[in-house]
Protein backbone atom coordinates (compact mmCIF):
# COMPACT_ATOMS: atom_id res chain seq x y z
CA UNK A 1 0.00 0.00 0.00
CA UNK A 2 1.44 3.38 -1.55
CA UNK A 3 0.61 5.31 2.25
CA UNK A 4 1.93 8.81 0.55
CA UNK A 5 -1.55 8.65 -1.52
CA UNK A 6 -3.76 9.37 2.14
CA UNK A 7 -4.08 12.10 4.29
CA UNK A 8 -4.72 11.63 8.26
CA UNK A 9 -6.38 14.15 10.46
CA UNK A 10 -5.52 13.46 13.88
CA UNK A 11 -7.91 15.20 16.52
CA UNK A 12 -6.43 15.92 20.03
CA UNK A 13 -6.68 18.57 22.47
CA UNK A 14 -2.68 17.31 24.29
CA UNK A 15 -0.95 18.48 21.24
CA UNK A 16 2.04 16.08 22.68
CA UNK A 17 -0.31 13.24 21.36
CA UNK A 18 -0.67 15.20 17.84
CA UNK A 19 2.72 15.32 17.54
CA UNK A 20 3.61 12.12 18.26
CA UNK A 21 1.01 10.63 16.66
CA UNK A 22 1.92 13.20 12.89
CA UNK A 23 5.39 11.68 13.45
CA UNK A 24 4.84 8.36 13.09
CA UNK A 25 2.58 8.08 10.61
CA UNK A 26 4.79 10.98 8.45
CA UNK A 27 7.84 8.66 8.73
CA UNK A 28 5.84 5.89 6.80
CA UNK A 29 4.77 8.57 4.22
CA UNK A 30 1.39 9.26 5.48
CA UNK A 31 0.37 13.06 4.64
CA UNK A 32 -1.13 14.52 7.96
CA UNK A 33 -3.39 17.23 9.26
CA UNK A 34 -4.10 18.15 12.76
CA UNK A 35 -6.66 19.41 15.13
CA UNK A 36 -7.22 20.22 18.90
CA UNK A 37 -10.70 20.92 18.71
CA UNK A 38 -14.01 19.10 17.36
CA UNK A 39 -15.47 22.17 15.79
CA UNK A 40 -11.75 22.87 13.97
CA UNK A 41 -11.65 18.85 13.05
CA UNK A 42 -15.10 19.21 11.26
CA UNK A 43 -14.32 22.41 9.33
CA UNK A 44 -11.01 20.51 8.27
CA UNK A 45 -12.87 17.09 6.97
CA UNK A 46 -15.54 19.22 4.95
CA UNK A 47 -12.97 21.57 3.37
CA UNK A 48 -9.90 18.96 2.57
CA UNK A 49 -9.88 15.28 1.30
CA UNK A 50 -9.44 13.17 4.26
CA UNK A 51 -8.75 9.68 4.29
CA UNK A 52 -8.93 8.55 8.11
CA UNK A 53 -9.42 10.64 11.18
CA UNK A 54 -7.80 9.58 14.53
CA UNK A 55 -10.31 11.19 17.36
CA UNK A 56 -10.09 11.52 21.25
CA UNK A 57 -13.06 10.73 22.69
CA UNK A 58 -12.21 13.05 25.75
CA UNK A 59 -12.08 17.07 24.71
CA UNK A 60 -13.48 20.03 26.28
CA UNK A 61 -16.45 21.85 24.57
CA UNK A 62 -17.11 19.35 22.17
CA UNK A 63 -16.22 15.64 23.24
CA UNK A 64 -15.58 12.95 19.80
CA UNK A 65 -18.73 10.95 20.24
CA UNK A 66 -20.32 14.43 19.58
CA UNK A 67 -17.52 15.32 16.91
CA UNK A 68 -17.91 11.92 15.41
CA UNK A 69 -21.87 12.70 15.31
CA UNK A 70 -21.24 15.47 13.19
CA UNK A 71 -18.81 14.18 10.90
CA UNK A 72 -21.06 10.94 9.85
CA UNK A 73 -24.18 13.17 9.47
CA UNK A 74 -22.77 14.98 6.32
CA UNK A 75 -22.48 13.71 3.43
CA UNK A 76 -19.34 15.19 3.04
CA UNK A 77 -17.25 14.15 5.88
CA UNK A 78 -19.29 10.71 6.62
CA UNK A 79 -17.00 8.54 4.71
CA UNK A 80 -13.76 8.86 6.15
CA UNK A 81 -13.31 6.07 9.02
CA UNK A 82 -12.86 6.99 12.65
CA UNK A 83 -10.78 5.46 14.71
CA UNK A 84 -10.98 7.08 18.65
CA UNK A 85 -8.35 7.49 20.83
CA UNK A 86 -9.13 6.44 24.32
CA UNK A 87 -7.51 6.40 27.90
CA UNK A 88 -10.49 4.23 29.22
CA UNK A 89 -11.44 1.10 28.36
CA UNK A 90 -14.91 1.32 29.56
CA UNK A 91 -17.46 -0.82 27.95
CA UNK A 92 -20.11 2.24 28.42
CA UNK A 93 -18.09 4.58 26.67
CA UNK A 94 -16.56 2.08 23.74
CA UNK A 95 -20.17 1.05 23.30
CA UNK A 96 -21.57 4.55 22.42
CA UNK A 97 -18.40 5.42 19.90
CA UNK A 98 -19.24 2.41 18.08
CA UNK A 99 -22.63 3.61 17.75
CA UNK A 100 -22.06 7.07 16.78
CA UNK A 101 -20.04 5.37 13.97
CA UNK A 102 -16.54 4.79 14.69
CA UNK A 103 -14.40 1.63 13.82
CA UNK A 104 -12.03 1.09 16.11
CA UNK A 105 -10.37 2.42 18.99
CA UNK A 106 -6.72 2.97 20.12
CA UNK A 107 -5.31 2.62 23.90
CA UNK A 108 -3.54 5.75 24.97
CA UNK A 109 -0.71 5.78 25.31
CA UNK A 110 -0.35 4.10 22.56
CA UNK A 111 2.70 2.91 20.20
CA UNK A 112 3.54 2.72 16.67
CA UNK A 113 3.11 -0.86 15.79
CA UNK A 114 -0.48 -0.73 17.11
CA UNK A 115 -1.09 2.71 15.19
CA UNK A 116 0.33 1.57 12.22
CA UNK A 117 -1.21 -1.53 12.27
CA UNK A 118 -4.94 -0.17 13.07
CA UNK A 119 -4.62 2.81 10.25
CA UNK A 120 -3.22 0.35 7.08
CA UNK A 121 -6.08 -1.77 8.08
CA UNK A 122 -8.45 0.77 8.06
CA UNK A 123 -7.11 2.50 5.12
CA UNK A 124 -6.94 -1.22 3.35
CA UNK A 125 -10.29 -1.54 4.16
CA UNK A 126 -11.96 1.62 2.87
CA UNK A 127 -9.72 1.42 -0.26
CA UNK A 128 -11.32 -2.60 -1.04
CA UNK A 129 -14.99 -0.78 -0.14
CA UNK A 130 -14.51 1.93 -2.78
CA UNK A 131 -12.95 -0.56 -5.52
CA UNK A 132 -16.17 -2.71 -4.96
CA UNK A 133 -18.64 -0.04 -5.10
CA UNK A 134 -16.89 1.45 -8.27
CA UNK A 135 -17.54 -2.43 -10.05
CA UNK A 136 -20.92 -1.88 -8.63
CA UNK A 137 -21.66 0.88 -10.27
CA UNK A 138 -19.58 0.02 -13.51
CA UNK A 139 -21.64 -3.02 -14.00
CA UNK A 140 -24.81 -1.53 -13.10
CA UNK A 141 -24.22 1.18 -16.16
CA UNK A 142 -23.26 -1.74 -18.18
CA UNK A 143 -27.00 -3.34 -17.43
CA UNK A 144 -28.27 0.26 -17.95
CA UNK A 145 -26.62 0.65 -21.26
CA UNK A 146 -27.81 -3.06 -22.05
CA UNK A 147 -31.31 -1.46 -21.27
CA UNK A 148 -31.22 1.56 -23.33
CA UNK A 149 -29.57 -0.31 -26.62
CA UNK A 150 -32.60 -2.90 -26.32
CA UNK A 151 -35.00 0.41 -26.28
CA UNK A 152 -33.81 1.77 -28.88
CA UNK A 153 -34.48 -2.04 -30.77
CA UNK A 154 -37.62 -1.89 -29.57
CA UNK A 155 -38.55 1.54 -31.17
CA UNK A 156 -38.03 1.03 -34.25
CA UNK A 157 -39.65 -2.53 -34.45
CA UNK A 158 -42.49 -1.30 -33.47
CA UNK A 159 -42.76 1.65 -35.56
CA UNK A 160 -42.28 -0.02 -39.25
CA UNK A 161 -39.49 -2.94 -39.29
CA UNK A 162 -36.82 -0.71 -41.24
CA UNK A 163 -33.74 1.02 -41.11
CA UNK A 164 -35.52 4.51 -41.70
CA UNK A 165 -37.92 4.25 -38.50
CA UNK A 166 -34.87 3.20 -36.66
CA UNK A 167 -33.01 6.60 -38.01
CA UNK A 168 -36.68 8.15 -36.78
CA UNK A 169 -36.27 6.89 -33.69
CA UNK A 170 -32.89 8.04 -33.10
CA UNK A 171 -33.36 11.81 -34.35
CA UNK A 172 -36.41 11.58 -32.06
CA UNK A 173 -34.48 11.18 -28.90
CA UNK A 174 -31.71 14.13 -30.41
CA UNK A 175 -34.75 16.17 -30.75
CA UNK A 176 -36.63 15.48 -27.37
CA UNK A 177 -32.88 15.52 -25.51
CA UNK A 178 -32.12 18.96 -27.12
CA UNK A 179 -35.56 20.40 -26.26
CA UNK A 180 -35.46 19.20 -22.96
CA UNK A 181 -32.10 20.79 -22.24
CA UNK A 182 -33.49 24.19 -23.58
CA UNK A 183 -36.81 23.35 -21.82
CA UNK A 184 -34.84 23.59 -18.40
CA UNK A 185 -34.58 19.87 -17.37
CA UNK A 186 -31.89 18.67 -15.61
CA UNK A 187 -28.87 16.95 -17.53
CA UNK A 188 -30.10 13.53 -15.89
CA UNK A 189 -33.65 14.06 -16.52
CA UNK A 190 -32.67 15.17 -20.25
CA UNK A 191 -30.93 11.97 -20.62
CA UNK A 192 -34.20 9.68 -19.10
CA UNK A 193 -36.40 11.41 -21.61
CA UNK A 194 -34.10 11.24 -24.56
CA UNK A 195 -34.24 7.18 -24.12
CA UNK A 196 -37.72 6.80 -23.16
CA UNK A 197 -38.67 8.87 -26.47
CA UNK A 198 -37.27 5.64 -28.30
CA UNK A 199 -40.40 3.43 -27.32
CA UNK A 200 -43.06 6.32 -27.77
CA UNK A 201 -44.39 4.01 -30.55
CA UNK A 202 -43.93 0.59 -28.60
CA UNK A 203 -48.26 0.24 -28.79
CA UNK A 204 -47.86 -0.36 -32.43
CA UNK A 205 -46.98 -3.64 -32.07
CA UNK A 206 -50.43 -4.64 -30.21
CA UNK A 207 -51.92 -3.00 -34.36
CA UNK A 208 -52.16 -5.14 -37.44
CA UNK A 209 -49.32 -5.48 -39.67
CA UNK A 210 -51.83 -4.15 -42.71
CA UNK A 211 -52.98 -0.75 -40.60
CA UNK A 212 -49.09 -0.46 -39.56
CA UNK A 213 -47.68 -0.54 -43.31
CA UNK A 214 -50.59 0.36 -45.04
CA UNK A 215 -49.47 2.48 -48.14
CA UNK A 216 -51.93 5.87 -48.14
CA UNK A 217 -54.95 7.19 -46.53
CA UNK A 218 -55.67 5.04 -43.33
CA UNK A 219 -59.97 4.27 -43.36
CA UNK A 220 -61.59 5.60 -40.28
CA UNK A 221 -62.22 2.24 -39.07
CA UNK A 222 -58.57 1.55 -39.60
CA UNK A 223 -57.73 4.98 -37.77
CA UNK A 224 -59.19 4.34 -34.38
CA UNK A 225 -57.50 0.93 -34.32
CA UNK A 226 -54.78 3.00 -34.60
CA UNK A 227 -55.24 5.45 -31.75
CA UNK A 228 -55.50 2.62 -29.58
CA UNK A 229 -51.27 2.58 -29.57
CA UNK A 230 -50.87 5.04 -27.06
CA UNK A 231 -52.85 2.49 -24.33
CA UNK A 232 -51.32 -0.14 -25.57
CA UNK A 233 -47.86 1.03 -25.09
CA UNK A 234 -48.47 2.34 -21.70
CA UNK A 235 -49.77 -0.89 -20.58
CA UNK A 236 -47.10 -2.45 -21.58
CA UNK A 237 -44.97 -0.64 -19.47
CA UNK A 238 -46.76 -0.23 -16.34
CA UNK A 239 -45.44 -3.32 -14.56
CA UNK A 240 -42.34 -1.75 -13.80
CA UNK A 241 -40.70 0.47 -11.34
CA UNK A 242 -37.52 1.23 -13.43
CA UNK A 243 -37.69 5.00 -13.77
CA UNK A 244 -36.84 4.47 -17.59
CA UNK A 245 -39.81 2.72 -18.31
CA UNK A 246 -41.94 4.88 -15.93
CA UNK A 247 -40.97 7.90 -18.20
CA UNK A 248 -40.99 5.59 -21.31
CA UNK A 249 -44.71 4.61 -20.14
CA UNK A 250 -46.05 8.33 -19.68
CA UNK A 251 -44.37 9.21 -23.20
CA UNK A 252 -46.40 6.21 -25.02
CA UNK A 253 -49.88 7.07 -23.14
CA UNK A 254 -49.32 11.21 -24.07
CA UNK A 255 -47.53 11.85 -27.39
CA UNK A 256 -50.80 12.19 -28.92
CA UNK A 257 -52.55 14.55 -26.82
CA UNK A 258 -52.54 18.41 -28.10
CA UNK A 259 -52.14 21.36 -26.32
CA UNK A 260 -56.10 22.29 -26.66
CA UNK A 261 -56.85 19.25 -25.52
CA UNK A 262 -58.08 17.51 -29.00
CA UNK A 263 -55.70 14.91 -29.06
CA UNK A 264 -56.79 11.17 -27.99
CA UNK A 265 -56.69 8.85 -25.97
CA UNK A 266 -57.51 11.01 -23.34
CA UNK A 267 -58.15 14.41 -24.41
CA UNK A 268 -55.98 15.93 -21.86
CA UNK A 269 -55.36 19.49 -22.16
CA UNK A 270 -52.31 22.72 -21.19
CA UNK A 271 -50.07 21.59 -18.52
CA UNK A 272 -52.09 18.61 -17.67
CA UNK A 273 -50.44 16.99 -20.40
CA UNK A 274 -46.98 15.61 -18.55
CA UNK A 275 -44.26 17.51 -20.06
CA UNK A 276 -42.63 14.43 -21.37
CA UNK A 277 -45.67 14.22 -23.74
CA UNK A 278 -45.42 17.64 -24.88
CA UNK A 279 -41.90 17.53 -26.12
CA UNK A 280 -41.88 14.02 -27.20
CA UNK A 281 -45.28 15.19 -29.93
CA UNK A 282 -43.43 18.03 -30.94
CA UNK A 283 -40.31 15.96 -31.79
CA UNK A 284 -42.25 13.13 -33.12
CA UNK A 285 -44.31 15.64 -35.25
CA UNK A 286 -41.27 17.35 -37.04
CA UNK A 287 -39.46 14.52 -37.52
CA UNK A 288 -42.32 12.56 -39.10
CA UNK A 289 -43.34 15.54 -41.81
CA UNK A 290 -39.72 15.95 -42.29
CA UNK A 291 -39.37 11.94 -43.87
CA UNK A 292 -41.11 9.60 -46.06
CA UNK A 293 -43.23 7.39 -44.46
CA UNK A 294 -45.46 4.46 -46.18
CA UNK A 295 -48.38 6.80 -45.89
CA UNK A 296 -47.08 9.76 -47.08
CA UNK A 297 -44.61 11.47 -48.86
CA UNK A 298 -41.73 13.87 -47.17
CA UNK A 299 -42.74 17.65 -46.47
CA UNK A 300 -39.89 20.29 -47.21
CA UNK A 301 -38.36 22.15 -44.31
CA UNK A 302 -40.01 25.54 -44.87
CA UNK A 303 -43.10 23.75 -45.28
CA UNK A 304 -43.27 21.76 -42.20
CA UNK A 305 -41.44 24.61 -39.77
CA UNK A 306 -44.30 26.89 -41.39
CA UNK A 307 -47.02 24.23 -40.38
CA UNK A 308 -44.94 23.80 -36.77
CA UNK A 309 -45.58 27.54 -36.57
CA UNK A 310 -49.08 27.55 -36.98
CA UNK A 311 -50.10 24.78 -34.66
CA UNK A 312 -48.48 27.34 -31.73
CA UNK A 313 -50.82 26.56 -28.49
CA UNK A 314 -53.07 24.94 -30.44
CA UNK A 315 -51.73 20.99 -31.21
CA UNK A 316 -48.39 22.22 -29.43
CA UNK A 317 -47.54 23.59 -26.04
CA UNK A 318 -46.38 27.79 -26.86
CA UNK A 319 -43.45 28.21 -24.86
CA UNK A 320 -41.68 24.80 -26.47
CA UNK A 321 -42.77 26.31 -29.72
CA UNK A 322 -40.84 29.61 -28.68
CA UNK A 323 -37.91 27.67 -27.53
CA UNK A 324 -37.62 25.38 -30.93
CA UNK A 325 -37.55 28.25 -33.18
CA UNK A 326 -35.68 30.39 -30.89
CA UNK A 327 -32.88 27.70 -31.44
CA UNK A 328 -33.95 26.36 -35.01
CA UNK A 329 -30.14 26.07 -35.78
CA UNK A 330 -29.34 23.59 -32.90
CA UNK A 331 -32.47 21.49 -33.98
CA UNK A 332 -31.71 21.38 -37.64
CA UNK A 333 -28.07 20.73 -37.06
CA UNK A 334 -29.34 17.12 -36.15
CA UNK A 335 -30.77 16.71 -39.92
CA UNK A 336 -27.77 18.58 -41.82
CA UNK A 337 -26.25 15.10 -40.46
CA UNK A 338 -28.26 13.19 -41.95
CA UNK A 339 -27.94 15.05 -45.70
CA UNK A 340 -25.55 13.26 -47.23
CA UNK A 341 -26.83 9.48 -46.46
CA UNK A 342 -29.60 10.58 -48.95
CA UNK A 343 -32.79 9.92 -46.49
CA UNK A 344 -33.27 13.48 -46.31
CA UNK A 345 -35.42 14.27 -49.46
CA UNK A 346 -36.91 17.55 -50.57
CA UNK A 347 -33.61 18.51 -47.68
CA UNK A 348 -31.78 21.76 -47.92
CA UNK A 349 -29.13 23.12 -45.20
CA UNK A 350 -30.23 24.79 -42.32
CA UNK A 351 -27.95 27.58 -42.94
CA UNK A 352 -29.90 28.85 -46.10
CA UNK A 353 -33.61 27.56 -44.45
CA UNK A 354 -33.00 30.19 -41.33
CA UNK A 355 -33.11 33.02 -44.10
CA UNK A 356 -36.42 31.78 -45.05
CA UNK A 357 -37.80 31.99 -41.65
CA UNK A 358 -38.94 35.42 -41.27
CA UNK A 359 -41.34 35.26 -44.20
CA UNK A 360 -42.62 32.40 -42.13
CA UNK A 361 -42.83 34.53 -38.94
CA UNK A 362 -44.54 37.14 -41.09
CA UNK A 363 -47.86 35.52 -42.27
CA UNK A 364 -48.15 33.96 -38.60
């Protein structure tokens, strides 16, 4: 063990103890930091990183059960092991620092081979606790990952079996990540949306194969079989407590829904619509109009930003309307990626389209 790596704050009101105590440990190439107060021992864990703290349990003012207290209460300071220094060996008092959270205790006096001994073991110790929780973690983003890949599977199987609804589904979730930023989420929240967005379609696979892929005008008949994909997508996901698929499951039931409430299944209206719903239609909605799809053909830009415009509080919440054309340049950056794998037809850059854009602004 490379013991120049860790830092020791020893807490003591007999700076003789301190001293003694910084010696020994700096002689095996332990870095050290002292203390001869609880108050000034707390202020010095929060501010500096702190690998081990040797406490006295006896100090005026503020003894090192109470010290200790502190220390394991904040998040900050709580995981740094204590070990107490002691003159009594009374079960009472040993009890009590063991409940207030301390590991072990030393003996005073005490000598180097027991101080050495009790700090590499401690220091050992925390070191195997924080390599095992970092595996933890690296293998629960691995299952996570595993998650979000099969999501994104899922999406576009469900919306058409072909590599253009997968390319759908993934511009989707740049959209509805992008929007969501802008919107004001949080980073992490951005990030749960962006994946959910991939299985906003996951219902179609409860519809017929000849509804999904039919070429042209869907019957009326045909269309309320159709609406029936938001239910069916949500139900699908509602035996879960994974905060993806919650978030996945609120996107599927609300996609559909418009601002003014005329959207189906549930007519919901404003703010009542969750705002996963609200950006996830918007980004569903320009994305769709933007490609060809087996019942329709692609829209240009200017005439599907112009129809975007128009459906302002109406089919689409107003201030995510403001925000997408305030940043029109970040959301069409997305497609200018996609412009020279020819699946953007009727496509041209976003650079010459934002010049168009106030004639738009002007008849609206």
């Amino acid at each position: 063990m490379d013991s120049a790596k860790y830092t020791v704050l020893i807490v003591d009101d007999v700076s003789g103890n301190v001293k003694l105590a910084s010696e020994i440990l700096e002689r095996e190439g332990y870095e050290t930091r002292s203390a001869n107060d609880g108050m000034s021992a707390i202020k010095i864990a929060r501010d500096e990183d702190i690998d081990l703290i040797l406490l006295d349990i006896m100090m005026p003012q503020m003894s090192g059960i109470e010290t200790c207290k502190h220390l394991k209460s904040s998040i900050d300071t709580q995981s740094a092991p204590v070990i107490f220094f002691t003159a009594s060996d009374d079960k009472d008092t040993l009890t009590q620092a063991y409940s207030v959270g301390g590991v072990d205790y030393i003996k005073k006096p005490f000598f180097k081979e027991e101080l050495l001994a009790r700090v590499n073991l401690h220091i050992s110790l925390r070191d195997y606790e924080k390599n095992l929780e970092a595996k933890v973690e690296e293998k629960t983003q691995e299952i996570v990952d595993t998650q979000v890949q099969l999501m994104y599977i899922l999406g576009s199987i469900a919306d058409g079996h072909s590599a253009e609804t997968q390319l759908h589904v993934q511009r989707v979730s740049k959209v509805t990540y992008l929007l969501a930023k802008l919107y004001g989420l949080s980073e992490e929240e951005s990030v749960l949306l962006k994946d959910a967005s991939t299985l906003h379609d996951i219902g179609k696979l409860g519809i017929p194969n000849n509804i999904i892929h039919k070429k042209g005008t869907l019957t009326d008949a045909e269309f309320k079989e159709m609406k029936k994909h938001p239910l069916i997508g949500a139900q699908m996901l509602s035996d879960t407590n994974l905060p993806l698929f919650n978030a996945a499951s609120i996107v599927c039931l609300q996609h559909h829904e418009q601002y003014n409430g005329m959207g189906y299944p549930n007519g919901l209206k404003g703010k009542n619509i969750h705002i996963y719903g609200r950006i996830v239609a918007l980004a569903d909605v320009f994305d769709a109009l933007l490609f060809k799809r087996s019942y329709k053909e692609s829209w240009t830009q200017e005439k599907v930003l112009e129809y975007i415009k128009k459906l302002r509080g109406s089919y689409f919440d107003p201030t995510l309307i403001d925000i997408f054309f305030a940043n029109i340049d970040k959301f069409l950056e997305i497609y200018d990626e996609h412009l020279d794998k020819g699946v953007f037809a009727n496509a041209t850059t976003h650079s010459s389209l934002i010049e168009k854009l106030g004639s738009i602004f002007k008849k609206n």
